[in-house]
N, C-alpha and C. Protein backbone atom coordinates (compact mmCIF):
# COMPACT_ATOMS: atom_id res chain seq x y z
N UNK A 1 0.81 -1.20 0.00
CA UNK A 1 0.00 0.00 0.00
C UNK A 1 0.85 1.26 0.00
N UNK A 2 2.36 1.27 0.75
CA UNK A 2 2.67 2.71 0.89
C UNK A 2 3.46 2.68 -0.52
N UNK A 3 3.76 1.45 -1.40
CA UNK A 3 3.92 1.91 -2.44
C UNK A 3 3.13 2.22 -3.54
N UNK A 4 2.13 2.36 -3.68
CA UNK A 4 0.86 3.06 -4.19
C UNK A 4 0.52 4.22 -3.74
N UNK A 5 0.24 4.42 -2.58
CA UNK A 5 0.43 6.12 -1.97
C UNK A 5 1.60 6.77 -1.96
N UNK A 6 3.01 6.33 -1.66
CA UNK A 6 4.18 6.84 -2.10
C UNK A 6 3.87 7.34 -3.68
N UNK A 7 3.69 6.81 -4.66
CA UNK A 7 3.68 7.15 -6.20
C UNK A 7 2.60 8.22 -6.21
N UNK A 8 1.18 7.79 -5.81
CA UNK A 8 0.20 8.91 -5.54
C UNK A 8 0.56 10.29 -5.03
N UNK A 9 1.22 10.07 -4.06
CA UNK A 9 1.51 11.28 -3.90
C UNK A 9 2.51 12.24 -4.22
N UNK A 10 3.68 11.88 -5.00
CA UNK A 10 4.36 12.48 -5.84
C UNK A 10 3.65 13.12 -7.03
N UNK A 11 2.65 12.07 -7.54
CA UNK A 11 1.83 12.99 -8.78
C UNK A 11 1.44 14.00 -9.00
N UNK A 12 0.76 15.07 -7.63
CA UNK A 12 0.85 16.68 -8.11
C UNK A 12 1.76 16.89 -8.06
N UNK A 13 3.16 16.87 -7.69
CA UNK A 13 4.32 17.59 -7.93
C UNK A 13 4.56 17.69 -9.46
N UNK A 14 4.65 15.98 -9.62
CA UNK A 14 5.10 16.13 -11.33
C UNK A 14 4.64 16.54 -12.20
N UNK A 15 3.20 16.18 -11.55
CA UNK A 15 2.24 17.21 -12.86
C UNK A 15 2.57 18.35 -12.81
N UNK A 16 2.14 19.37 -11.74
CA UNK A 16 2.50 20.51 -12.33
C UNK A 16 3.95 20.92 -12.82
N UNK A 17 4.68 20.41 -12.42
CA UNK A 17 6.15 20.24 -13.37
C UNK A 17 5.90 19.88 -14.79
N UNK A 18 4.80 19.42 -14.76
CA UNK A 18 4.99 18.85 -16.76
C UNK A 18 4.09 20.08 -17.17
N UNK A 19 3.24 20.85 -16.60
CA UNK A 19 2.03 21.70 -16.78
C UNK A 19 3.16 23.42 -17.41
N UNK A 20 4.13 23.45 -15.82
CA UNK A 20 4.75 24.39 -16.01
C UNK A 20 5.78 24.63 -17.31
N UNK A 21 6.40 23.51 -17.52
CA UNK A 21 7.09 23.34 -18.84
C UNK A 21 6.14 23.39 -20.16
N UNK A 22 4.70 22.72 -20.06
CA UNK A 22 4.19 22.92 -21.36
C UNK A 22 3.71 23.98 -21.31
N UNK A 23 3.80 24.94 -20.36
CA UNK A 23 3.17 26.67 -20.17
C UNK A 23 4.35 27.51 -20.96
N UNK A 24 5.33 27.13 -20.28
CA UNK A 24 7.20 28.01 -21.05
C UNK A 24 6.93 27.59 -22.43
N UNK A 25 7.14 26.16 -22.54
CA UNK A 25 7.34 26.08 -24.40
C UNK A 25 5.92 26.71 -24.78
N UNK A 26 4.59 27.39 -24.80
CA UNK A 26 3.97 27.36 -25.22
C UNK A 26 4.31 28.79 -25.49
N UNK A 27 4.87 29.16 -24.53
CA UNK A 27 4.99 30.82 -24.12
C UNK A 27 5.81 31.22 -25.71
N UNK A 28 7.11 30.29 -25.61
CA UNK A 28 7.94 30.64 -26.00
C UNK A 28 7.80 30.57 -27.52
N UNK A 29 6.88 30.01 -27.91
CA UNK A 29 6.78 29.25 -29.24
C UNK A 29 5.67 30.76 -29.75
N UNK A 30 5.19 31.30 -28.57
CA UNK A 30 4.11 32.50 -29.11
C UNK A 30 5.07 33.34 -29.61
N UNK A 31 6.36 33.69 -28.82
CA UNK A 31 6.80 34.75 -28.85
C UNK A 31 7.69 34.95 -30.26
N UNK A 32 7.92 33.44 -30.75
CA UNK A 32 8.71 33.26 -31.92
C UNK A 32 7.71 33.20 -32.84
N UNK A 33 6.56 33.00 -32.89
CA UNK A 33 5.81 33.57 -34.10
C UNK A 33 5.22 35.16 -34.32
N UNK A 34 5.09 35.28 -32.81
CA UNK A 34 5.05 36.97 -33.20
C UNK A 34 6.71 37.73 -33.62
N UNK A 35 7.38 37.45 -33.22
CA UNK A 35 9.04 37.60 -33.96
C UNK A 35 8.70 37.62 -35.31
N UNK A 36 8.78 36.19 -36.13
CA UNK A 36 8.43 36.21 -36.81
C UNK A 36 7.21 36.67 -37.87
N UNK A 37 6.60 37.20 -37.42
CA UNK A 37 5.27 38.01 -38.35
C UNK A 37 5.90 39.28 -38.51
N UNK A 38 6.48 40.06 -37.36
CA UNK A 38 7.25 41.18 -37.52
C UNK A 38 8.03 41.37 -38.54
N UNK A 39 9.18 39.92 -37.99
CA UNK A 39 10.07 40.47 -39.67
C UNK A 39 9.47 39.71 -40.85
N UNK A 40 8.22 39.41 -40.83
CA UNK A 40 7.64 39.14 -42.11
C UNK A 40 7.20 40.37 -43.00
N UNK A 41 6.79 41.40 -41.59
CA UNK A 41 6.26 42.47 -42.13
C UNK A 41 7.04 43.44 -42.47
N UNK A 42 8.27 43.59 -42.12
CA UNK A 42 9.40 44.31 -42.35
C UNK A 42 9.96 43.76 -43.65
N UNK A 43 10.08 42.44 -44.35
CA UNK A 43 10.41 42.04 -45.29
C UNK A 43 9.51 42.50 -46.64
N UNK A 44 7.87 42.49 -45.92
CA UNK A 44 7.30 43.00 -47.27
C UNK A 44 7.28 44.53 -47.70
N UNK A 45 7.27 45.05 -46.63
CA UNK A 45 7.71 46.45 -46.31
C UNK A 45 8.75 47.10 -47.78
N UNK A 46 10.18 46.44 -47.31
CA UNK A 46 11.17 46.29 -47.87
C UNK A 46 11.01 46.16 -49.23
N UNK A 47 10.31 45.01 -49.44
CA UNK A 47 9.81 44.40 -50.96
C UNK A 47 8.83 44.95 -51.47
N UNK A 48 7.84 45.95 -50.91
CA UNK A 48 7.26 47.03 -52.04
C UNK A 48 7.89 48.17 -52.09
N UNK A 49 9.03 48.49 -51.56
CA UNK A 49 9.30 49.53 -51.59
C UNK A 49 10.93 49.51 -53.14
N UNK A 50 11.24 48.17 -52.95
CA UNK A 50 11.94 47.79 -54.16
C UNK A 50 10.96 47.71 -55.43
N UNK A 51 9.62 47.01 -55.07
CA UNK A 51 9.02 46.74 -56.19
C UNK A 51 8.39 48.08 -57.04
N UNK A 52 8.63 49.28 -56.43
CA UNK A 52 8.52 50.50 -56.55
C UNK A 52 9.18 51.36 -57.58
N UNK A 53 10.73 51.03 -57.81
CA UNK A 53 11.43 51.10 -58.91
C UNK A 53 11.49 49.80 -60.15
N UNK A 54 11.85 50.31 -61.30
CA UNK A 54 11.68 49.53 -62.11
C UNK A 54 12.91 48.66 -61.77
N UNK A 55 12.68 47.20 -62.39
CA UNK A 55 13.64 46.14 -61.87
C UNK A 55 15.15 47.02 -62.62
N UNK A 56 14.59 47.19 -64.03
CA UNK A 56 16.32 47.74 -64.77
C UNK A 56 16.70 48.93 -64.02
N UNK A 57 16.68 49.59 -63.33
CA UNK A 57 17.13 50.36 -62.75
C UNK A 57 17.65 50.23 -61.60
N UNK A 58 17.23 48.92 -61.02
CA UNK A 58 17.67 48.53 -59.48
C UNK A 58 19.61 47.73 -59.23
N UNK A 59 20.30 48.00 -58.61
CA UNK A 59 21.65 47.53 -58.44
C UNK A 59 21.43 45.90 -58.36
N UNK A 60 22.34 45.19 -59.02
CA UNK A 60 22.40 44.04 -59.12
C UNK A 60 22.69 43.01 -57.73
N UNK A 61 22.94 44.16 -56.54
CA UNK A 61 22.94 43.39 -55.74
C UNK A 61 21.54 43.99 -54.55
N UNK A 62 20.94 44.62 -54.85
CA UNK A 62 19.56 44.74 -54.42
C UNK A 62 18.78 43.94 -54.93
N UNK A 63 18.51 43.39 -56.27
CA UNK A 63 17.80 42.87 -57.39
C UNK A 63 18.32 41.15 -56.87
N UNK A 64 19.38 40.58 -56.14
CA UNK A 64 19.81 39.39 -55.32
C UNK A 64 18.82 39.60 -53.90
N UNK A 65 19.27 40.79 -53.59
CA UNK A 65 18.64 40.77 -51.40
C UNK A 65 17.10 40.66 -51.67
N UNK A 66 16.59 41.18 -53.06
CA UNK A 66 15.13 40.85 -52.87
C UNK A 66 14.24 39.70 -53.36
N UNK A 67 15.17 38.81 -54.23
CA UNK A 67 15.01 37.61 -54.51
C UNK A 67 15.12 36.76 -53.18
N UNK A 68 16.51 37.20 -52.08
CA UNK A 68 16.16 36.03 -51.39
C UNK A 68 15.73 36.78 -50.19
N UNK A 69 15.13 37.76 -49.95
CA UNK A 69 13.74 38.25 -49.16
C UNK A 69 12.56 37.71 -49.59
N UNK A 70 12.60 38.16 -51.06
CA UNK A 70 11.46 37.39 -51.28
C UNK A 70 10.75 35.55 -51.30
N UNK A 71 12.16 34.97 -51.09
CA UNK A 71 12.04 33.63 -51.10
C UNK A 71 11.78 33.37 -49.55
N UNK A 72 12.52 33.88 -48.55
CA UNK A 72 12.35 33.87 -47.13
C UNK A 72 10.99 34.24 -46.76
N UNK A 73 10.51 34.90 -47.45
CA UNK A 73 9.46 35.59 -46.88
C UNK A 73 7.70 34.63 -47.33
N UNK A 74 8.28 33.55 -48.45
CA UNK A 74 7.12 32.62 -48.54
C UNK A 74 7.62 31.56 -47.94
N UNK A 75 9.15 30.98 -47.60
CA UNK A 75 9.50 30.36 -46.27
C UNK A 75 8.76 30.70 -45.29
N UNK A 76 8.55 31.65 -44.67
CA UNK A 76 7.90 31.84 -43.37
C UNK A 76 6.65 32.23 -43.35
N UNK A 77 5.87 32.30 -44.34
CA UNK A 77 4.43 32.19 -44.70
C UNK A 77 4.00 30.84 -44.69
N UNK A 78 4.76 29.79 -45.46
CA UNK A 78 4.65 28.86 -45.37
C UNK A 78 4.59 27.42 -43.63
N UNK A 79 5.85 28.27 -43.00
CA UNK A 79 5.78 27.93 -41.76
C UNK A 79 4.63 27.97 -41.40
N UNK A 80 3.85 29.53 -40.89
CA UNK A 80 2.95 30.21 -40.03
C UNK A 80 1.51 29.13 -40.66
């Protein structure tokens, strides 16, 4: 018997030990998608403001950063 109540009664401890950890990762997992929406929104930001000039006029290495903004940026659309 006291090994059945021994185990019993450890169980609220651990639970809320498993409760408190799935509270942090839950926390934490919010905070990285709001991260992420931010610089999603900063990326499109970026990318109409390129798409604004004509492509022939844009530097060949702007006309690269917005190809792979623009590829990152349906990467993480795709995530969400």
């Amino acid at each position: 018997m006291d090994l059945v109540t021994g185990a019993l009664g450890m169980l609220p401890s651990k639970l809320l030990e498993l409760l408190k950890e799935e509270y942090k990762l839950q926390k934490d997992v919010r905070v990285k998608v709001q991260s992420l929406s931010r610089e999603l929104e900063c990326m499109h930001a970026a990318l109409r403001k390129v798409a604004a000039v004509p492509w022939d006029q844009l530097d060949d290495q702007v006309k690269i950063w917005a190809r792979e903004v623009r590829d990152a940026s349906y990467d993480i659309e795709d995530i969400q």
